[in-house]
PDB file of N, CA and C in Angstrom:
ATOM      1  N   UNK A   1     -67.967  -7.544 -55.231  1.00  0.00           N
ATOM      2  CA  UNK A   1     -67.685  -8.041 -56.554  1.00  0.00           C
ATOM      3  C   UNK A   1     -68.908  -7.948 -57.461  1.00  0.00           C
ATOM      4  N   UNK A   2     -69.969  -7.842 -56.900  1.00  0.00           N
ATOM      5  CA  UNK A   2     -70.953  -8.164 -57.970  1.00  0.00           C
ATOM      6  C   UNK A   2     -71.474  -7.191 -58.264  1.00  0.00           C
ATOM      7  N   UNK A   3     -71.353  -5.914 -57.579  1.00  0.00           N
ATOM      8  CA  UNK A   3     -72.051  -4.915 -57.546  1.00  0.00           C
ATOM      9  C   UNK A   3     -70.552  -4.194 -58.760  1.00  0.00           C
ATOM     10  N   UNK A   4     -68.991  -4.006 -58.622  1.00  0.00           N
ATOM     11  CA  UNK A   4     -68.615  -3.976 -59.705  1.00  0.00           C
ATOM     12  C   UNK A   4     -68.813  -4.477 -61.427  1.00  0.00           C
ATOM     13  N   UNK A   5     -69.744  -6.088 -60.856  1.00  0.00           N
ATOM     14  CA  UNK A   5     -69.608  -6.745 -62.198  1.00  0.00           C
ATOM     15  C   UNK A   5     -71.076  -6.223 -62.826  1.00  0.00           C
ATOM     16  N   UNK A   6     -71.945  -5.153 -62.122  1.00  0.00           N
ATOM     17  CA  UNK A   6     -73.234  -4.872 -62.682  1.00  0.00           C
ATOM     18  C   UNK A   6     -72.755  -3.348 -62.696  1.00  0.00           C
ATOM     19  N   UNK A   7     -72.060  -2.909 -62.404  1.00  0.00           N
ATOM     20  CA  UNK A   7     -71.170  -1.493 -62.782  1.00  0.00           C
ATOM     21  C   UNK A   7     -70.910  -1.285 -64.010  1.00  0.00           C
ATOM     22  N   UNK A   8     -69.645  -2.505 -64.640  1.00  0.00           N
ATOM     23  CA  UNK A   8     -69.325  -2.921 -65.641  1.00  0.00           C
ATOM     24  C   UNK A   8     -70.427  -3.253 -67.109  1.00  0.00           C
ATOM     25  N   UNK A   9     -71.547  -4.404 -66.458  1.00  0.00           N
ATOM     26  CA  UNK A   9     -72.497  -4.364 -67.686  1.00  0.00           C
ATOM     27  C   UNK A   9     -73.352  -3.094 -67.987  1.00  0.00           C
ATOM     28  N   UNK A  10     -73.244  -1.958 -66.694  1.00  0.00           N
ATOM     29  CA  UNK A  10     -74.677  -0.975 -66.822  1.00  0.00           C
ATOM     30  C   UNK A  10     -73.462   0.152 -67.204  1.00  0.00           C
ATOM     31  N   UNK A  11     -72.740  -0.106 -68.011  1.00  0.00           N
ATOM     32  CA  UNK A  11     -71.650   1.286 -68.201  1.00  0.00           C
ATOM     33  C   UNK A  11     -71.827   1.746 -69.595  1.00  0.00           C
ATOM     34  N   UNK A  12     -71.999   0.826 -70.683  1.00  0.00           N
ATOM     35  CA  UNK A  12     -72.296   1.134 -72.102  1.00  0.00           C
ATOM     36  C   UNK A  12     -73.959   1.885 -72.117  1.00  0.00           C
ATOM     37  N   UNK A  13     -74.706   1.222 -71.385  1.00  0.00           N
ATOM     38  CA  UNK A  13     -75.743   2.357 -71.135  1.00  0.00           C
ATOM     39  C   UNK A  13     -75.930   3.460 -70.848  1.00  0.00           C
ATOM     40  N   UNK A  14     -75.732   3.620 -69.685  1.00  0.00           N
ATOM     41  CA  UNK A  14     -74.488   5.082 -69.595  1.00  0.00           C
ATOM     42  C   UNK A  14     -73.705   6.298 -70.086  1.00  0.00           C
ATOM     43  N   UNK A  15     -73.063   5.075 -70.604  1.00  0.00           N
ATOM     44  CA  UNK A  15     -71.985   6.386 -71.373  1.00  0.00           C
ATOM     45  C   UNK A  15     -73.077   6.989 -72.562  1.00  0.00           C
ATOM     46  N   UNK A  16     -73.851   6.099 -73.059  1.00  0.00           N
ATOM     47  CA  UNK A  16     -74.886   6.511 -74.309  1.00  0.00           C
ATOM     48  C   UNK A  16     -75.879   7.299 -73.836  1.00  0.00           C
ATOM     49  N   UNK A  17     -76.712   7.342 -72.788  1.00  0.00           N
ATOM     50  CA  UNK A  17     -77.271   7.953 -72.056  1.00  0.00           C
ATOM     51  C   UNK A  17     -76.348   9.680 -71.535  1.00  0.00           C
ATOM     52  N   UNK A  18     -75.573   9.533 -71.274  1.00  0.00           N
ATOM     53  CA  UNK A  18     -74.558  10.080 -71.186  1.00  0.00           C
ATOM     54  C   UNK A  18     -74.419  11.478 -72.182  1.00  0.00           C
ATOM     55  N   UNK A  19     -73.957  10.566 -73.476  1.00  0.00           N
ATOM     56  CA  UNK A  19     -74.191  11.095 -74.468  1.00  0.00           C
ATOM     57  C   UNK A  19     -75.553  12.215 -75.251  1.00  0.00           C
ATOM     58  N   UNK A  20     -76.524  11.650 -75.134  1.00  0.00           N
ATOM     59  CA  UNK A  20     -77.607  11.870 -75.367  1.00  0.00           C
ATOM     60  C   UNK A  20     -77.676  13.436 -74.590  1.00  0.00           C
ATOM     61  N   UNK A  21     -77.801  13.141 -73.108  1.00  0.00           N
ATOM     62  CA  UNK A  21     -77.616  14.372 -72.572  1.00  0.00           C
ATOM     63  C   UNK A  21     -76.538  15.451 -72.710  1.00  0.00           C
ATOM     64  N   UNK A  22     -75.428  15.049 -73.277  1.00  0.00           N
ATOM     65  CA  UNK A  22     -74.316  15.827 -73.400  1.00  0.00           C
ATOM     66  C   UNK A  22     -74.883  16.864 -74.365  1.00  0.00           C
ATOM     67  N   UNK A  23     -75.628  15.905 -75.625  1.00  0.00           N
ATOM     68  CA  UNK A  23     -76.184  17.110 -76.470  1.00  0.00           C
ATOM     69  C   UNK A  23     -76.906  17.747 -76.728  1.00  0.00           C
ATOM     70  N   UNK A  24     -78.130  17.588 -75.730  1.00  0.00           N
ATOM     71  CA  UNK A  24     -79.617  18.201 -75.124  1.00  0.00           C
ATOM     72  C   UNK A  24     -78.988  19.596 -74.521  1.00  0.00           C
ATOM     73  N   UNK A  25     -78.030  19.269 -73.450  1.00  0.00           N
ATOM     74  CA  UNK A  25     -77.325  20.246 -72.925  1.00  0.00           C
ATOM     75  C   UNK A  25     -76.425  21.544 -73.291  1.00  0.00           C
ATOM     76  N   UNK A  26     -75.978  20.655 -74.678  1.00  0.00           N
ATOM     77  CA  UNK A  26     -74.959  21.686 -75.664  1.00  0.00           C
ATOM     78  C   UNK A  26     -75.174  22.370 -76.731  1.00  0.00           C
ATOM     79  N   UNK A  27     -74.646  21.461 -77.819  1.00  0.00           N
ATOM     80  CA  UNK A  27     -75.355  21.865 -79.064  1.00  0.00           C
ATOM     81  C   UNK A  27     -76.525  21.885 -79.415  1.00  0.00           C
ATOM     82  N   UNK A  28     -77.342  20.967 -78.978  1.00  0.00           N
ATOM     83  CA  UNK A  28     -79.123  21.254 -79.222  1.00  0.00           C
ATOM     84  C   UNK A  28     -79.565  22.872 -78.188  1.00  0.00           C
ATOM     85  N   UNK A  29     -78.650  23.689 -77.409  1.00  0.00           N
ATOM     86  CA  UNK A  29     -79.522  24.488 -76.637  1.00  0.00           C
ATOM     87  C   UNK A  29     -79.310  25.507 -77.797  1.00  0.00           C
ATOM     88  N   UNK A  30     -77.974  25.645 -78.784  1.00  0.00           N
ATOM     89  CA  UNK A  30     -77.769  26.928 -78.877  1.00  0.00           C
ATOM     90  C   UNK A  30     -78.579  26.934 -80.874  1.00  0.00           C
ATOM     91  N   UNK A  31     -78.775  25.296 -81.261  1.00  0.00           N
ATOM     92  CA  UNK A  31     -79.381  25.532 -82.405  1.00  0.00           C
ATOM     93  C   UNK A  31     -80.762  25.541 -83.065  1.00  0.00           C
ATOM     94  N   UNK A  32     -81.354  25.981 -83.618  1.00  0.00           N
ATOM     95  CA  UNK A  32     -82.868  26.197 -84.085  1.00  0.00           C
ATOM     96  C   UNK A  32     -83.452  24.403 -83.795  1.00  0.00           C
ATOM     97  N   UNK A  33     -84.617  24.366 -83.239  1.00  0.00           N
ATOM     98  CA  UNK A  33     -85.156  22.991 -83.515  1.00  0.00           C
ATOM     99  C   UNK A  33     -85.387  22.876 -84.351  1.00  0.00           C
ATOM    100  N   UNK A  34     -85.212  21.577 -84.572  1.00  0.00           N
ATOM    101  CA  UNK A  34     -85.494  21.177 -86.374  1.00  0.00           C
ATOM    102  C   UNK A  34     -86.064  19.295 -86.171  1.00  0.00           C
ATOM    103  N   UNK A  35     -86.191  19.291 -85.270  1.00  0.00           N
ATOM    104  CA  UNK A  35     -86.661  17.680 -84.621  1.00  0.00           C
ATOM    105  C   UNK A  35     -88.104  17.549 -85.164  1.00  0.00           C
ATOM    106  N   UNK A  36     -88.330  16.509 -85.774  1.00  0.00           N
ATOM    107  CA  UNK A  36     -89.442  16.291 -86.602  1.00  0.00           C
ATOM    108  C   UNK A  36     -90.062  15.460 -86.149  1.00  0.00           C
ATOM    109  N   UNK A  37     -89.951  14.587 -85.233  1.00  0.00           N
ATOM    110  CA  UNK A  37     -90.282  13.479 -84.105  1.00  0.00           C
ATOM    111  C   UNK A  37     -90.869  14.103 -83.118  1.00  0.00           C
ATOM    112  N   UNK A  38     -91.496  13.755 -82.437  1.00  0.00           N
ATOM    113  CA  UNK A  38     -91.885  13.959 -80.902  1.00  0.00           C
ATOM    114  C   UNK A  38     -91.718  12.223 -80.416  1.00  0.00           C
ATOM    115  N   UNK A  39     -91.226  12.309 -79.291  1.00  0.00           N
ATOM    116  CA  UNK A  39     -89.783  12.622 -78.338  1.00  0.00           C
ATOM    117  C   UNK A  39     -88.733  13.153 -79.362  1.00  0.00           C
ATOM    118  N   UNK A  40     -88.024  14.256 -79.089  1.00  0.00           N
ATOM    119  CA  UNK A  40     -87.043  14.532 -79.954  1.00  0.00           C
ATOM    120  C   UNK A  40     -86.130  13.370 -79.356  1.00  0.00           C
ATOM    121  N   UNK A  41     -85.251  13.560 -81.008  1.00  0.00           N
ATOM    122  CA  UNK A  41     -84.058  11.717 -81.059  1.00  0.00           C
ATOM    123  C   UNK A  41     -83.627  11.609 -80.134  1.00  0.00           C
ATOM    124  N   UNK A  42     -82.744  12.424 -79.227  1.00  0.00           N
ATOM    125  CA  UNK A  42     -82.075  12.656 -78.253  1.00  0.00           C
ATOM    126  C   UNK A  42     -82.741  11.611 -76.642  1.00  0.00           C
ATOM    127  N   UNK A  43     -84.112  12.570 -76.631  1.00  0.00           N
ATOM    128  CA  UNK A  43     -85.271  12.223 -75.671  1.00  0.00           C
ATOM    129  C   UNK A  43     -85.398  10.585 -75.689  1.00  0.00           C
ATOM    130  N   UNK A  44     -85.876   9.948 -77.036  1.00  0.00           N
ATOM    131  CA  UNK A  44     -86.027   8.609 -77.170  1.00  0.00           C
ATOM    132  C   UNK A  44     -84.871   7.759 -77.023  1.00  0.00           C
ATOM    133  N   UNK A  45     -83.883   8.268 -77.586  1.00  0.00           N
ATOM    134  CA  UNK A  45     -82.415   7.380 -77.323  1.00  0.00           C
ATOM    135  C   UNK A  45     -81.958   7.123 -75.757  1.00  0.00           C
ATOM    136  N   UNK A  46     -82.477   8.040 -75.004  1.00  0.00           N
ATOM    137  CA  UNK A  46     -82.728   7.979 -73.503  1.00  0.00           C
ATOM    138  C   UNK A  46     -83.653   6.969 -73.286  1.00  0.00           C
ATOM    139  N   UNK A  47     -84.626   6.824 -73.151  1.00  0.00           N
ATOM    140  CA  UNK A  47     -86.038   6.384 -72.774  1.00  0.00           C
ATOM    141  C   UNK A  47     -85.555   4.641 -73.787  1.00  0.00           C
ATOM    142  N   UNK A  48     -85.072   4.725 -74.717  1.00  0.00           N
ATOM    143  CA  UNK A  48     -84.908   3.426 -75.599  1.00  0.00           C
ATOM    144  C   UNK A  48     -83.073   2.840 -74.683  1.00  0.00           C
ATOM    145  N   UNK A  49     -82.545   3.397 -74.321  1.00  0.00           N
ATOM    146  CA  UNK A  49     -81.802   2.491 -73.435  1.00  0.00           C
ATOM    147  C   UNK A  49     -82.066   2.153 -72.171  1.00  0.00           C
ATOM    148  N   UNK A  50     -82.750   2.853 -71.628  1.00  0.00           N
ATOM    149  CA  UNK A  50     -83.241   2.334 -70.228  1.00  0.00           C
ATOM    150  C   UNK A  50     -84.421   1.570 -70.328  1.00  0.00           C
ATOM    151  N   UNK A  51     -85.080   1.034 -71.708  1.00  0.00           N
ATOM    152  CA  UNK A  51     -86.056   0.515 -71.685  1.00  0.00           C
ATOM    153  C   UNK A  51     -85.509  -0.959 -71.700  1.00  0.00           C
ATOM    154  N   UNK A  52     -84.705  -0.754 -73.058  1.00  0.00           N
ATOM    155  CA  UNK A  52     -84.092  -2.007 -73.653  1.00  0.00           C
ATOM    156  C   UNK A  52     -83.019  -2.197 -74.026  1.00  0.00           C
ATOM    157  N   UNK A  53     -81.860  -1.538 -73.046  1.00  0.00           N
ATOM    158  CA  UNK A  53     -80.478  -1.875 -72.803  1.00  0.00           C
ATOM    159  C   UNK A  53     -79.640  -0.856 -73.647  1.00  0.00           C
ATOM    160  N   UNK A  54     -78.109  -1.090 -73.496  1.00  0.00           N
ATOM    161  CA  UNK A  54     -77.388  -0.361 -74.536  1.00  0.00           C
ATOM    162  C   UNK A  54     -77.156  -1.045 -76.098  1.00  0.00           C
ATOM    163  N   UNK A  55     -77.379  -2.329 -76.166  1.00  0.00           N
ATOM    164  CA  UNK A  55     -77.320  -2.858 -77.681  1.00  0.00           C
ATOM    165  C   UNK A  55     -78.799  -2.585 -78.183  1.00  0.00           C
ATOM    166  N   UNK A  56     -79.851  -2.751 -78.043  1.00  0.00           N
ATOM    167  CA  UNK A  56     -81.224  -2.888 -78.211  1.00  0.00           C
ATOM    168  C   UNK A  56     -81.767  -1.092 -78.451  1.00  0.00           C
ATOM    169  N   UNK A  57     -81.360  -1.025 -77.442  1.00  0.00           N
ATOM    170  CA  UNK A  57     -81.692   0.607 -77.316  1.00  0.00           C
ATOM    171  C   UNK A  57     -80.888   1.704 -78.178  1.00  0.00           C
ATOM    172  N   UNK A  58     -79.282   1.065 -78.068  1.00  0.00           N
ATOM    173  CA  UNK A  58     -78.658   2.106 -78.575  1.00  0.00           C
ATOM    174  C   UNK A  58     -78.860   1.756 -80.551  1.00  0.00           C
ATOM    175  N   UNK A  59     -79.590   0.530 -81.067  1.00  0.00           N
ATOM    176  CA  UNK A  59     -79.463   0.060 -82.444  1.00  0.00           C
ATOM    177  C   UNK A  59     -81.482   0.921 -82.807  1.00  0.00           C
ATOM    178  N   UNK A  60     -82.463   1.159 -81.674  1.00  0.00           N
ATOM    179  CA  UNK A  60     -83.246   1.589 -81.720  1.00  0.00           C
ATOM    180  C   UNK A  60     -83.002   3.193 -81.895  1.00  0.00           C
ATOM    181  N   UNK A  61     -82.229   3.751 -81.505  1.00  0.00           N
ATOM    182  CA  UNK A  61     -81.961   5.274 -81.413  1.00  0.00           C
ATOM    183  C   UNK A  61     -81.218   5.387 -82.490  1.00  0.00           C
ATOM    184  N   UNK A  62     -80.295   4.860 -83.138  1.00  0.00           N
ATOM    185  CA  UNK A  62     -79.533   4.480 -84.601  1.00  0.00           C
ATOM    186  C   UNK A  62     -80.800   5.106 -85.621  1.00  0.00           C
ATOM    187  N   UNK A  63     -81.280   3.590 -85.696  1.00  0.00           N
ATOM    188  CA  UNK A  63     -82.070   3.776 -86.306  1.00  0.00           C
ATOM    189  C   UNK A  63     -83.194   4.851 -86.847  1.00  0.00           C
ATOM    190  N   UNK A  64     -83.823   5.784 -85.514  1.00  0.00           N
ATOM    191  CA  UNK A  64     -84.242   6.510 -85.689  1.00  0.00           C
ATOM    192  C   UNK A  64     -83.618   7.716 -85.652  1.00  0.00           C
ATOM    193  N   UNK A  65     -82.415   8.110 -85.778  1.00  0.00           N
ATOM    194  CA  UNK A  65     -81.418   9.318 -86.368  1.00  0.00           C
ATOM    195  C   UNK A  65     -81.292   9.310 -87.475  1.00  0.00           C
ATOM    196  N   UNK A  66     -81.158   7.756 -88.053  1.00  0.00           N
ATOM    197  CA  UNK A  66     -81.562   7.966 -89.546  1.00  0.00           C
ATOM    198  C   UNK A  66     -82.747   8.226 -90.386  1.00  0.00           C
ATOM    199  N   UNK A  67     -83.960   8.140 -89.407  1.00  0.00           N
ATOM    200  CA  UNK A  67     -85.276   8.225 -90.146  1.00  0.00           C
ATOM    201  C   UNK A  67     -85.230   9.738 -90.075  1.00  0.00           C
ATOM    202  N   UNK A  68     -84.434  10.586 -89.177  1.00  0.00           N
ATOM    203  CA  UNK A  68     -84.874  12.290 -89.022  1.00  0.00           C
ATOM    204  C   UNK A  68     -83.829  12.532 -89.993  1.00  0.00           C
ATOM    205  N   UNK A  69     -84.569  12.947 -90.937  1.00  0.00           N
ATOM    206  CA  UNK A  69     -84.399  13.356 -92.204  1.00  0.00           C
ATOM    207  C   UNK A  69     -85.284  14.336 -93.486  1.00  0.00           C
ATOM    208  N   UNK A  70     -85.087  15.304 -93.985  1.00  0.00           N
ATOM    209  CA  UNK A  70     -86.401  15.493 -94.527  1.00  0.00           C
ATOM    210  C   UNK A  70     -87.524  14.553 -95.099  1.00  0.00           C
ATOM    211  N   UNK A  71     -86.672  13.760 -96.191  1.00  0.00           N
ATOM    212  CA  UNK A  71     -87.695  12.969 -96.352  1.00  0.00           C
ATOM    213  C   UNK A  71     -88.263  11.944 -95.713  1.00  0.00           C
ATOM    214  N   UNK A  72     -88.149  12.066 -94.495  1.00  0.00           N
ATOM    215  CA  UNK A  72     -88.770  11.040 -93.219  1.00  0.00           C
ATOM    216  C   UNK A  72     -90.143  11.313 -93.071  1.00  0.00           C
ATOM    217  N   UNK A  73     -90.187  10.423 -92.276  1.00  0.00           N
ATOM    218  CA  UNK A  73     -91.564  10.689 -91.652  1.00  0.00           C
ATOM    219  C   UNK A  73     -91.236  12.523 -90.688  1.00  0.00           C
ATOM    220  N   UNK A  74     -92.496  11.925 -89.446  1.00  0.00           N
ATOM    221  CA  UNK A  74     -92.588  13.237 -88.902  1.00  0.00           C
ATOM    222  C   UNK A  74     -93.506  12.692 -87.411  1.00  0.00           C
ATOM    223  N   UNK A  75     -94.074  13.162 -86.504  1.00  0.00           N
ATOM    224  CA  UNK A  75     -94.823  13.479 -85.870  1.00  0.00           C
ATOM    225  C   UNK A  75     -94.545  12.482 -84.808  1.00  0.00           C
ATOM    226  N   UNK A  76     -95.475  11.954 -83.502  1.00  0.00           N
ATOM    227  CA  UNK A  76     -95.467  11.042 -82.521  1.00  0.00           C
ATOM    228  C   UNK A  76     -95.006   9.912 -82.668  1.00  0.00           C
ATOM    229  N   UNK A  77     -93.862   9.210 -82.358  1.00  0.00           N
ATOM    230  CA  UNK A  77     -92.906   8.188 -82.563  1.00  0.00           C
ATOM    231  C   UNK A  77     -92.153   7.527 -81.251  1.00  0.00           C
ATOM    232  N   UNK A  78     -93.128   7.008 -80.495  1.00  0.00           N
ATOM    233  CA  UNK A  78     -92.907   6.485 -79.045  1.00  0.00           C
ATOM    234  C   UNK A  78     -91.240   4.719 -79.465  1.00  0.00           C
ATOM    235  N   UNK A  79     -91.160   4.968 -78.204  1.00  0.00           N
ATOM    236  CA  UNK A  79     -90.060   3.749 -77.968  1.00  0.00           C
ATOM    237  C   UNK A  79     -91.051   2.825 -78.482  1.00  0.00           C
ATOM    238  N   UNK A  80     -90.743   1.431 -78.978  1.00  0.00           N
ATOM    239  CA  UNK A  80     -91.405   0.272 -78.891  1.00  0.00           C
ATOM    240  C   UNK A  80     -91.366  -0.262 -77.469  1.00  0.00           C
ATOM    241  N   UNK A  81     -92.333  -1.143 -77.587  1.00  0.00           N
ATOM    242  CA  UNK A  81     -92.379  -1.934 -75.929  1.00  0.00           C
ATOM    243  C   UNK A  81     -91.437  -3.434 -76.430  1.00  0.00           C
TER     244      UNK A  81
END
């Protein structure tokens, strides 16, 4: 039972994680980089849910999809601790 009920909470992580790789794998192989960040978004949205969950992590990776933008910033942009 408990090992289902930590199945259940570690699944929205997951699937976002999930995600992330779905498009490292797909559409990011076949289009020009254009990632203005280092970790590209993808990379950090990984590294930001396994740091600090799927609400925390996945509102941290949000966030920074919206900063990659031209008029964004640019350059080394680590997870927060």
């Amino acid at each position: 039972m408990k090992k289902a009920l930590a199945f259940l909470v570690s699944l929205p992580g997951l699937l976002l994680i999930l995600g992330a790789r779905a498009w490292q794998l797909g559409p990011s192989r076949i289009m020009p980089p254009t990632c203005r960040y280092a970790p590209s978004c993808s990379q950090y949205a990984i590294v930001a849910v396994r740091k600090h969950g799927a609400i925390k992590g996945g509102w941290l990776a949000f966030k920074r999809i919206l900063r990659c933008q031209p008029w964004g910033g640019h350059g080394y942009d680590p997870v927060p601790d």
